[in-house]
C-alpha atoms as a PDB file:
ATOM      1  CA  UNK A   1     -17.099   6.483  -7.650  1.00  0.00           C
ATOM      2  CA  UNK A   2     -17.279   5.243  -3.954  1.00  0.00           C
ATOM      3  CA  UNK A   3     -13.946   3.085  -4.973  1.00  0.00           C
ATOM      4  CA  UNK A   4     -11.482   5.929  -5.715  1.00  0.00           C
ATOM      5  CA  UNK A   5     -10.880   9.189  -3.390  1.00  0.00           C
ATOM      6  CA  UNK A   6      -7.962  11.530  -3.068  1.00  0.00           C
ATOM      7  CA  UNK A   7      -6.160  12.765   0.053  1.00  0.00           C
ATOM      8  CA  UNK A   8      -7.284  16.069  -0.838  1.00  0.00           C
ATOM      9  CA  UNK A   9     -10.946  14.793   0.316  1.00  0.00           C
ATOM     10  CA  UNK A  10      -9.535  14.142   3.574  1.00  0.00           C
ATOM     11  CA  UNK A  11      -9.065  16.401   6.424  1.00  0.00           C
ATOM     12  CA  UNK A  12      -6.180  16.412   8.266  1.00  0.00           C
ATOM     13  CA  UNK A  13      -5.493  16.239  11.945  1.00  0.00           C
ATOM     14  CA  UNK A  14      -2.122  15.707  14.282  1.00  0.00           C
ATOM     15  CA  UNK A  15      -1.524  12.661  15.790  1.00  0.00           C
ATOM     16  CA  UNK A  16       1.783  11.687  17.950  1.00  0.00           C
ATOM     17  CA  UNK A  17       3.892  14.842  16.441  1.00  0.00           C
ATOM     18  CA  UNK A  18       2.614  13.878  12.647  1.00  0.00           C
ATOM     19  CA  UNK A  19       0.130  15.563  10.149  1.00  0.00           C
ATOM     20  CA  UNK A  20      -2.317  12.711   9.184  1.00  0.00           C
ATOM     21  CA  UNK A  21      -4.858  12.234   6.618  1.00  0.00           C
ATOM     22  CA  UNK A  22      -7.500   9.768   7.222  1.00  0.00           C
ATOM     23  CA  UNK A  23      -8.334   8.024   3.658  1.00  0.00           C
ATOM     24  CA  UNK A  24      -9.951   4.733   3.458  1.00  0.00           C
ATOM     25  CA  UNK A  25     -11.227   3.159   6.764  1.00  0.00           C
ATOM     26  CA  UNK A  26     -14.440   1.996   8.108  1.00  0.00           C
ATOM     27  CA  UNK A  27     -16.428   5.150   7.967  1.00  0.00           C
ATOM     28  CA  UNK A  28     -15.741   4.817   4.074  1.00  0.00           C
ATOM     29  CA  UNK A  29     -16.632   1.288   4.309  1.00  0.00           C
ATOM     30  CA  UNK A  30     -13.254  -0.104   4.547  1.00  0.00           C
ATOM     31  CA  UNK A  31     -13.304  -2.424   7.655  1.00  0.00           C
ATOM     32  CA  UNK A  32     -10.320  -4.556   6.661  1.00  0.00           C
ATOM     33  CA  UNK A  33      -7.734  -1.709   6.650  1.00  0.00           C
ATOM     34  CA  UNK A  34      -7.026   2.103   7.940  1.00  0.00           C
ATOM     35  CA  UNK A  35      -4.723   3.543   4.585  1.00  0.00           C
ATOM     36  CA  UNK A  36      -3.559   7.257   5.696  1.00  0.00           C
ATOM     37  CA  UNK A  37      -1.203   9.671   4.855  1.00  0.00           C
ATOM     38  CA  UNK A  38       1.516  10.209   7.510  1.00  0.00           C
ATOM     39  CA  UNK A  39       3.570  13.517   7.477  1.00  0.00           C
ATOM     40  CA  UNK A  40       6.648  14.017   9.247  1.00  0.00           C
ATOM     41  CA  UNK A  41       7.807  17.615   9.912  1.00  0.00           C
ATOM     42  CA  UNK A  42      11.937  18.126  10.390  1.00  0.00           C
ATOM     43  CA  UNK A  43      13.189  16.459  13.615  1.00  0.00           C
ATOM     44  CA  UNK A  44      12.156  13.986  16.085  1.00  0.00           C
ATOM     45  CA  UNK A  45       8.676  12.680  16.162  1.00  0.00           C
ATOM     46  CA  UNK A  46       7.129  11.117  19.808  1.00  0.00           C
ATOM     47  CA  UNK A  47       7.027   7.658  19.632  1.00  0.00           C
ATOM     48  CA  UNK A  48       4.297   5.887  18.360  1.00  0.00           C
ATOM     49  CA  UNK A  49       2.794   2.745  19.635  1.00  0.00           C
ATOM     50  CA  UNK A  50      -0.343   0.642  18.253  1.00  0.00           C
ATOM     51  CA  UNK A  51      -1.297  -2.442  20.243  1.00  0.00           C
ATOM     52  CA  UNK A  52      -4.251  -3.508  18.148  1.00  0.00           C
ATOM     53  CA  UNK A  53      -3.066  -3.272  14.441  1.00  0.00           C
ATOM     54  CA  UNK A  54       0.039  -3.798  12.211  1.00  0.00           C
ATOM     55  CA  UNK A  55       1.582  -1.028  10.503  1.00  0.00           C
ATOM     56  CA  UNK A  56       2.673  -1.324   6.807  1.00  0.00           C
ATOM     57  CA  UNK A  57       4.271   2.112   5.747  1.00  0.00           C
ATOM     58  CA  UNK A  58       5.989   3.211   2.410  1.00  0.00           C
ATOM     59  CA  UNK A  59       8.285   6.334   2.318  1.00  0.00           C
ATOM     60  CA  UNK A  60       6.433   8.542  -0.696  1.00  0.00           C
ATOM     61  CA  UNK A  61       8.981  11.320  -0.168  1.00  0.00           C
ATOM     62  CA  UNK A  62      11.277  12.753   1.952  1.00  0.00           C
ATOM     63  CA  UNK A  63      14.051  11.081   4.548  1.00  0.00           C
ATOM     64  CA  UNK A  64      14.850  10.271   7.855  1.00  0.00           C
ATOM     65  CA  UNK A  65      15.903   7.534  10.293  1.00  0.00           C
ATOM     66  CA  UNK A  66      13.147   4.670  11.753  1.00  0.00           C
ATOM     67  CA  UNK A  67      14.008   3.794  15.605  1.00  0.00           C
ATOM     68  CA  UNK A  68      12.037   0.801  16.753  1.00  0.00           C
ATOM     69  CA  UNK A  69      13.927  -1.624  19.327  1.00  0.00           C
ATOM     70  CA  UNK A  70      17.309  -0.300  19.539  1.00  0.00           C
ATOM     71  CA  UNK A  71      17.626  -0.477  15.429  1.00  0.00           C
ATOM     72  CA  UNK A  72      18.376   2.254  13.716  1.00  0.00           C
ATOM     73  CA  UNK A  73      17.476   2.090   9.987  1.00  0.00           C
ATOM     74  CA  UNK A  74      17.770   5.029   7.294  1.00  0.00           C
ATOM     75  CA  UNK A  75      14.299   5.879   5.672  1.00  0.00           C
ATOM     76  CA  UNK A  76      14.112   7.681   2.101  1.00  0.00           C
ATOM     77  CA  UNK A  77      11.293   7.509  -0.853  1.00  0.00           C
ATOM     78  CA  UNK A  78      10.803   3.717  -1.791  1.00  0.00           C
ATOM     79  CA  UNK A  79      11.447   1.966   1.768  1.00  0.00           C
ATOM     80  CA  UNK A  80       9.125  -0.289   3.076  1.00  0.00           C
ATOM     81  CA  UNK A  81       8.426  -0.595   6.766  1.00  0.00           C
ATOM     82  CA  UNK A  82       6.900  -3.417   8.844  1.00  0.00           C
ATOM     83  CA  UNK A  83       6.033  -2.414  12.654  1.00  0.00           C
ATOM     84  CA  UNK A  84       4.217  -5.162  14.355  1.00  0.00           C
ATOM     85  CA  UNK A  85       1.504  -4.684  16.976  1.00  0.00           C
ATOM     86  CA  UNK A  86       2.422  -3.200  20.342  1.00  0.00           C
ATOM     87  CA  UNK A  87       5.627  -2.013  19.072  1.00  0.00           C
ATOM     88  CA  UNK A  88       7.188   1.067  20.007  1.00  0.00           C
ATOM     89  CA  UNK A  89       8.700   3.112  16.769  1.00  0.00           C
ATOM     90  CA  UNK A  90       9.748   6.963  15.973  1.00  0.00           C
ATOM     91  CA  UNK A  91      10.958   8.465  13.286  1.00  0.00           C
ATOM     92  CA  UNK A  92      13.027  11.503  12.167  1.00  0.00           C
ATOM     93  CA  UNK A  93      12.719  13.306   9.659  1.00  0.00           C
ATOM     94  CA  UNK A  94      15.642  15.086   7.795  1.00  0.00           C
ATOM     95  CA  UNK A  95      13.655  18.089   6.466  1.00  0.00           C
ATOM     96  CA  UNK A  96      10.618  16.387   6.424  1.00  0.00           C
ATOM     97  CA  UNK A  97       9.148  13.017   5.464  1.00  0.00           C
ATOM     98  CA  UNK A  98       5.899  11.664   4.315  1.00  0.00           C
ATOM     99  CA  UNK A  99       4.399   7.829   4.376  1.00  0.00           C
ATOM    100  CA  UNK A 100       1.718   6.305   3.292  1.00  0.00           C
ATOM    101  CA  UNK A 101       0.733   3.865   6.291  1.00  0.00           C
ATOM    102  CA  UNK A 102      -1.642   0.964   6.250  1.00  0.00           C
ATOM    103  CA  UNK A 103      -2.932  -0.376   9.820  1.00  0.00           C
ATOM    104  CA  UNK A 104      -4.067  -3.636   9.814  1.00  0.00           C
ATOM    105  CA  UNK A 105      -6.564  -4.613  12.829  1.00  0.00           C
ATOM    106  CA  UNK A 106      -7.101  -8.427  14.014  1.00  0.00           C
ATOM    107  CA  UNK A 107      -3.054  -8.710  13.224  1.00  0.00           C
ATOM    108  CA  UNK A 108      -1.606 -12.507  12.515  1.00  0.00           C
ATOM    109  CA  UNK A 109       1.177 -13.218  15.123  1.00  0.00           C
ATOM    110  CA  UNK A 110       4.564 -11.555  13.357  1.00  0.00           C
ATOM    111  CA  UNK A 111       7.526 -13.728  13.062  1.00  0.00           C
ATOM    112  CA  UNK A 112       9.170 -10.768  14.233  1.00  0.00           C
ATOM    113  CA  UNK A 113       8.635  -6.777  16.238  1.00  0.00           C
ATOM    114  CA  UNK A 114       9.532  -4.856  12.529  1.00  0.00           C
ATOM    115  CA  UNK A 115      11.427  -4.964   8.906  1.00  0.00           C
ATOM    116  CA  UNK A 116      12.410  -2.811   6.784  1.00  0.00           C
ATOM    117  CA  UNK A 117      12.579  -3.440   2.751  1.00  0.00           C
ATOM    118  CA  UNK A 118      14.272  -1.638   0.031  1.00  0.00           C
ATOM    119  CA  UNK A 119      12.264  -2.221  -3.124  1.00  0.00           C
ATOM    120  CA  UNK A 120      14.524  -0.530  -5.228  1.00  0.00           C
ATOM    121  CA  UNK A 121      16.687  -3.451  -5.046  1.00  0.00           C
ATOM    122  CA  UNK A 122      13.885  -6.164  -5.167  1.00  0.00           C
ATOM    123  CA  UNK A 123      13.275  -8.491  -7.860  1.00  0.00           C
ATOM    124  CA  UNK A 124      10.749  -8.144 -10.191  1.00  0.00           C
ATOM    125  CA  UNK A 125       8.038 -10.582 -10.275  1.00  0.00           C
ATOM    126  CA  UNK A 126       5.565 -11.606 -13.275  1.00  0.00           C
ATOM    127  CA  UNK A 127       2.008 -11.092 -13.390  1.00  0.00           C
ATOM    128  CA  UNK A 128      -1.035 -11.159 -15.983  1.00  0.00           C
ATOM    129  CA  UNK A 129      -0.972  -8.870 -18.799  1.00  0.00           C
ATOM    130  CA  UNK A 130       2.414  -7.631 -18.559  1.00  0.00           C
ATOM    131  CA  UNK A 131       2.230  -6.659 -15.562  1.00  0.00           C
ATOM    132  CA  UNK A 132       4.978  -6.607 -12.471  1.00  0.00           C
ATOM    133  CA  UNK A 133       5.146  -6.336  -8.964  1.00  0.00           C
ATOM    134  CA  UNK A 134       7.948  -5.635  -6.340  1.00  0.00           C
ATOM    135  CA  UNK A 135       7.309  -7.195  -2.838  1.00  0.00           C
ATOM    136  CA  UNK A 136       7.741  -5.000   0.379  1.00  0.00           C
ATOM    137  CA  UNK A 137       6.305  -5.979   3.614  1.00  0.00           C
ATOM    138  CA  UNK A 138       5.062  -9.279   3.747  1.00  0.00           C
ATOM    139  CA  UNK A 139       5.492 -12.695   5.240  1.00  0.00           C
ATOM    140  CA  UNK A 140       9.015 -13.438   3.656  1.00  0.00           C
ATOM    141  CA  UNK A 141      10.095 -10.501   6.362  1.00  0.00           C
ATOM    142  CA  UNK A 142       7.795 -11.474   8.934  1.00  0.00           C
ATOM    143  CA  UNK A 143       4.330  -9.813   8.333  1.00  0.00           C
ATOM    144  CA  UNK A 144       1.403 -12.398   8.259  1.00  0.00           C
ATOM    145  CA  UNK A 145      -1.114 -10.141   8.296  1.00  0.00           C
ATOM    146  CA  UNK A 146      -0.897  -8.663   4.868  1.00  0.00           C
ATOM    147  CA  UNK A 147       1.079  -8.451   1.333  1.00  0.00           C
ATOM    148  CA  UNK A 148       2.389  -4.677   0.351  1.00  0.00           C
ATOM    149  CA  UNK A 149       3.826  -4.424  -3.301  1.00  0.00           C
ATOM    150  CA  UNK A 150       4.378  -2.035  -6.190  1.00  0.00           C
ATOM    151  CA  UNK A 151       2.826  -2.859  -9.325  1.00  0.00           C
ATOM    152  CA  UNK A 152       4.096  -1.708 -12.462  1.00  0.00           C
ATOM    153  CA  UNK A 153       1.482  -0.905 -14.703  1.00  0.00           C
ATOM    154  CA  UNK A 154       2.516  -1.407 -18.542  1.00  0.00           C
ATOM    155  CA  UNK A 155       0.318   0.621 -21.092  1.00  0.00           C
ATOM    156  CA  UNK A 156      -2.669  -1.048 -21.834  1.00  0.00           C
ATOM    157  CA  UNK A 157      -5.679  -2.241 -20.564  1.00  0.00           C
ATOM    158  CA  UNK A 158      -6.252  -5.908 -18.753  1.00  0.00           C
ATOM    159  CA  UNK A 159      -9.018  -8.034 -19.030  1.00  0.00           C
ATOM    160  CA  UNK A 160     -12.120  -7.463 -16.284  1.00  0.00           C
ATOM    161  CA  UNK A 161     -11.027  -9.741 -13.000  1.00  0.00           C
ATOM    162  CA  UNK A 162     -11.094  -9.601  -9.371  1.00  0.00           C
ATOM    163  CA  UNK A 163      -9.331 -10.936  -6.288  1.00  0.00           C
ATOM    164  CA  UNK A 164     -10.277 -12.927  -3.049  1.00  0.00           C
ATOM    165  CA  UNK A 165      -8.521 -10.808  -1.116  1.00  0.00           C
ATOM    166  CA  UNK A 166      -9.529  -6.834   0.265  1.00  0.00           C
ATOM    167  CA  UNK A 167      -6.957  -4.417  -1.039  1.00  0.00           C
ATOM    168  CA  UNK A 168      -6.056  -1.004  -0.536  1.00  0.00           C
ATOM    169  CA  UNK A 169      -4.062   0.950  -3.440  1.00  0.00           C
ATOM    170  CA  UNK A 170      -2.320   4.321  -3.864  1.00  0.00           C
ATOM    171  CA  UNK A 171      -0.789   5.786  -7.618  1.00  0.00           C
ATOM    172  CA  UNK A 172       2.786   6.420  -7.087  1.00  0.00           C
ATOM    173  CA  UNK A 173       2.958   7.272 -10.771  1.00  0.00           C
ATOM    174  CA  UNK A 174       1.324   8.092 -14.136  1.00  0.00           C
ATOM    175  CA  UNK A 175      -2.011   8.422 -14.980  1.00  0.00           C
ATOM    176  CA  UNK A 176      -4.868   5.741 -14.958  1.00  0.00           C
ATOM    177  CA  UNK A 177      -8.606   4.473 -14.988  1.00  0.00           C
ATOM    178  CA  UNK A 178     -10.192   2.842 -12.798  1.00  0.00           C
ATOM    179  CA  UNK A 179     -13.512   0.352 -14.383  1.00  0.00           C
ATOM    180  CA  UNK A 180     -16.111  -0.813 -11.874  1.00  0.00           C
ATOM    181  CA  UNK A 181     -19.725  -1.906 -13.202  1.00  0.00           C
ATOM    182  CA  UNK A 182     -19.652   0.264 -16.050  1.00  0.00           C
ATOM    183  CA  UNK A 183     -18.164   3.406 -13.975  1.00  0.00           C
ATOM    184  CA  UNK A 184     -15.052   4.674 -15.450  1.00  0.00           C
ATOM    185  CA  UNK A 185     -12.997   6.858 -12.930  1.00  0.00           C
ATOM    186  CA  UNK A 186      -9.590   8.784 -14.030  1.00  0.00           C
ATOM    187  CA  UNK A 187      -6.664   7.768 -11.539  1.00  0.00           C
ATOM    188  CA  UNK A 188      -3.795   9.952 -10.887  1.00  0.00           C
ATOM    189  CA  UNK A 189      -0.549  10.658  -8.914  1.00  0.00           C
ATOM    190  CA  UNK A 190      -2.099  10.785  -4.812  1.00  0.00           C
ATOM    191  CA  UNK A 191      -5.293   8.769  -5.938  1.00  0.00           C
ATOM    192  CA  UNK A 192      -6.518   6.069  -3.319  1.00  0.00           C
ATOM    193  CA  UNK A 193      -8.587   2.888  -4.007  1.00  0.00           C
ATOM    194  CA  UNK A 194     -10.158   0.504  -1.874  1.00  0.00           C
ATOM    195  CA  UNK A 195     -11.419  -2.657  -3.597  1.00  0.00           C
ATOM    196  CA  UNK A 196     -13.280  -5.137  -1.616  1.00  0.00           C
ATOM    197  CA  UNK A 197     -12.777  -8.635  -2.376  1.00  0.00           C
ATOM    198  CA  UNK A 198     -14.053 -10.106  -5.378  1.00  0.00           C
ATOM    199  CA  UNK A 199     -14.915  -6.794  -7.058  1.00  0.00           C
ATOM    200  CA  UNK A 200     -14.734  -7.249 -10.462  1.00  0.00           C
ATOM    201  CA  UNK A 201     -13.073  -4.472 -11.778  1.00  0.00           C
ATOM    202  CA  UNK A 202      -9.685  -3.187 -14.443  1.00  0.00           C
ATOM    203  CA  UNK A 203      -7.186  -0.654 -13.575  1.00  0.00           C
ATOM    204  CA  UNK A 204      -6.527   0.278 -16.754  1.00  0.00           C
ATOM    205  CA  UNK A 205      -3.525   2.310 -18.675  1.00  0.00           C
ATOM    206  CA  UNK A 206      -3.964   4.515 -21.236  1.00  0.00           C
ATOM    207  CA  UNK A 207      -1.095   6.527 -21.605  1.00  0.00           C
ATOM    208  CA  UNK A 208       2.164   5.815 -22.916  1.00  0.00           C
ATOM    209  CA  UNK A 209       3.901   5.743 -19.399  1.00  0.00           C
ATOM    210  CA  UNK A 210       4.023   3.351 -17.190  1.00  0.00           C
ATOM    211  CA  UNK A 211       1.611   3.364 -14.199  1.00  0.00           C
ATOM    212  CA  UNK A 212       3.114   2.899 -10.692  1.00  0.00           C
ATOM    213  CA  UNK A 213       0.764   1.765  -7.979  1.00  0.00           C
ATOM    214  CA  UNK A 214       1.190   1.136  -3.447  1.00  0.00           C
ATOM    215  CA  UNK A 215      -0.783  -2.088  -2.971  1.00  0.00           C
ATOM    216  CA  UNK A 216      -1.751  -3.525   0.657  1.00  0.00           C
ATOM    217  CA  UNK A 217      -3.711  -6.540   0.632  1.00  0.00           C
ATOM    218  CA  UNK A 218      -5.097  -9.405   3.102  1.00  0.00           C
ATOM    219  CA  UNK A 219      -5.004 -12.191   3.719  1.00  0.00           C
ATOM    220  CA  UNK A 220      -1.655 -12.015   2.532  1.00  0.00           C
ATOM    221  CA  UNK A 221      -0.751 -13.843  -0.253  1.00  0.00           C
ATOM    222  CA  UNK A 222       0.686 -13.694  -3.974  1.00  0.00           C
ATOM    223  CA  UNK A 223      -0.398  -9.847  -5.380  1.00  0.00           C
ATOM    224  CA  UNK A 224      -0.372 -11.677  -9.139  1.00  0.00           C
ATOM    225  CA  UNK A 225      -3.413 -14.451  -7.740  1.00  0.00           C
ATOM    226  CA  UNK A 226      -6.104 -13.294 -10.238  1.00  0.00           C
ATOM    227  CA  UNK A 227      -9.343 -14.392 -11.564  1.00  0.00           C
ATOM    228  CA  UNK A 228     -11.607 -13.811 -14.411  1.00  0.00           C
ATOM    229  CA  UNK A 229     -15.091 -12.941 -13.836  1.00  0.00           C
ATOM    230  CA  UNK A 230     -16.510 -16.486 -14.497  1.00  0.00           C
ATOM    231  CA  UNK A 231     -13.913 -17.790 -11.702  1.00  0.00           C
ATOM    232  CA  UNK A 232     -11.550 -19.224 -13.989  1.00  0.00           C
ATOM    233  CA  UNK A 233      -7.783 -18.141 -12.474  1.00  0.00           C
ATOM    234  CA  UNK A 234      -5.568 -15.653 -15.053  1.00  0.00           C
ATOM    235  CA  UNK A 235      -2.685 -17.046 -16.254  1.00  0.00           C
ATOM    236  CA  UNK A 236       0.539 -16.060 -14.897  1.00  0.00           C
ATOM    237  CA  UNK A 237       3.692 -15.689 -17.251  1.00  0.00           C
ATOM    238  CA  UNK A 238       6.869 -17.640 -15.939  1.00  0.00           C
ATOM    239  CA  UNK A 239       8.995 -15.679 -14.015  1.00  0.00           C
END
């Protein structure tokens, strides 16, 4: 399925004192996004600098410190990290670290150079079907250019639906299946998707854990904004 790959597909190559793995981008059809596997060995990393894009990042493992301005921020699994355009950021690793980093070209003017979000102690918001999400970067912290969240997954399957925004995902946890046009495709710890907008599709959950996914989607927006395939929007539970 040309929706799902895994960064085992991907080759990797060094970049600014990081391994990185290339996963969804334009050559894979992707043209709203660059998703990628960052990995930091122990120690100080050069900085790193993008002038074009945003960077949305999410600590998968590992931990570290983020330098970007004269802040100094610890990093460990489950931070979220905002780095605006032509800012200049480094990181160090304490024994390693690894990211998964979303760039984010034709960037909206930030409210501000970078953030950085714990989601462990977010709030959990409501969405259709049971379903949760915990915000990270987005433009409550100052990132216009994009929404990043972790949706919680319940066991079950959700009714057929798409969104009107292009989204990028990556399975933090559990095991999954991904429904496009009749396709079925099994989803796992390390699996990446890449749903254009308006694809009507169901990540579905068939175990009896819960699933744990990395969304990045723009425009930014509301990650529980749903609709059914005739158009008619999904119902949202009170929060």
């Amino acid at each position: 399925m040309r929706y799902a790959i895994h960064p085992r597909d991907a080759s990797p190559a060094t970049e600014g004192g990081a391994d990185v793995q290339s996963l969804f981008g334009a050559e894979r059809g992707c043209d709203a996004f660059e998703q990628r596997v960052l990995r930091f060995a122990d120690g100080a990393a050069a900085p790193r600098r993008d002038d074009a894009r945003d960077e949305l990042l999410y600590v998968l493992e590992g931990s570290g410190r983020l330098r970007v301005d004269g802040d100094d921020r610890p990093l460990a699994a489950g931070t979220a990290v905002f780095v605006a355009s032509g800012t200049t950021w480094s990181v160090e690793a304490e024994g390693g670290l690894t990211a998964l980093s979303v760039l984010v070209p034709d960037p909206v003017g930030a409210g501000t150079t970078h953030a950085v979000v714990d989601l462990a102690a977010g709030s959990e918001h409501g969405a259709t079907a049971g379903r949760a999400f915990l915000l990270g970067a987005c433009p409550d912290v100052g990132c216009a250019s994009a929404t990043q969240f972790v949706g919680l997954i319940p066991p079950g399957r959700a009714p057929d639906h798409f969104h009107t925004y292009d989204e990028v995902i990556y399975v933090l946890e559990g095991e999954g299946r991904l429904e496009i046009d009749g396709e079925q495709e099994p989803v796992g710890p390390g699996s990446c998707i890449h749903l254009p907008a308006r694809t009507v599709h169901c990540l579905a959950n068939p175990g009896a854990g819960e699933l744990r996914v990395l969304g990045v989607f723009r425009p930014a927006g509301s990650p529980a904004e749903a609709y059914y395939p005739d158009g008619t929007p999904a119902a949202v539970p009170d929060e």
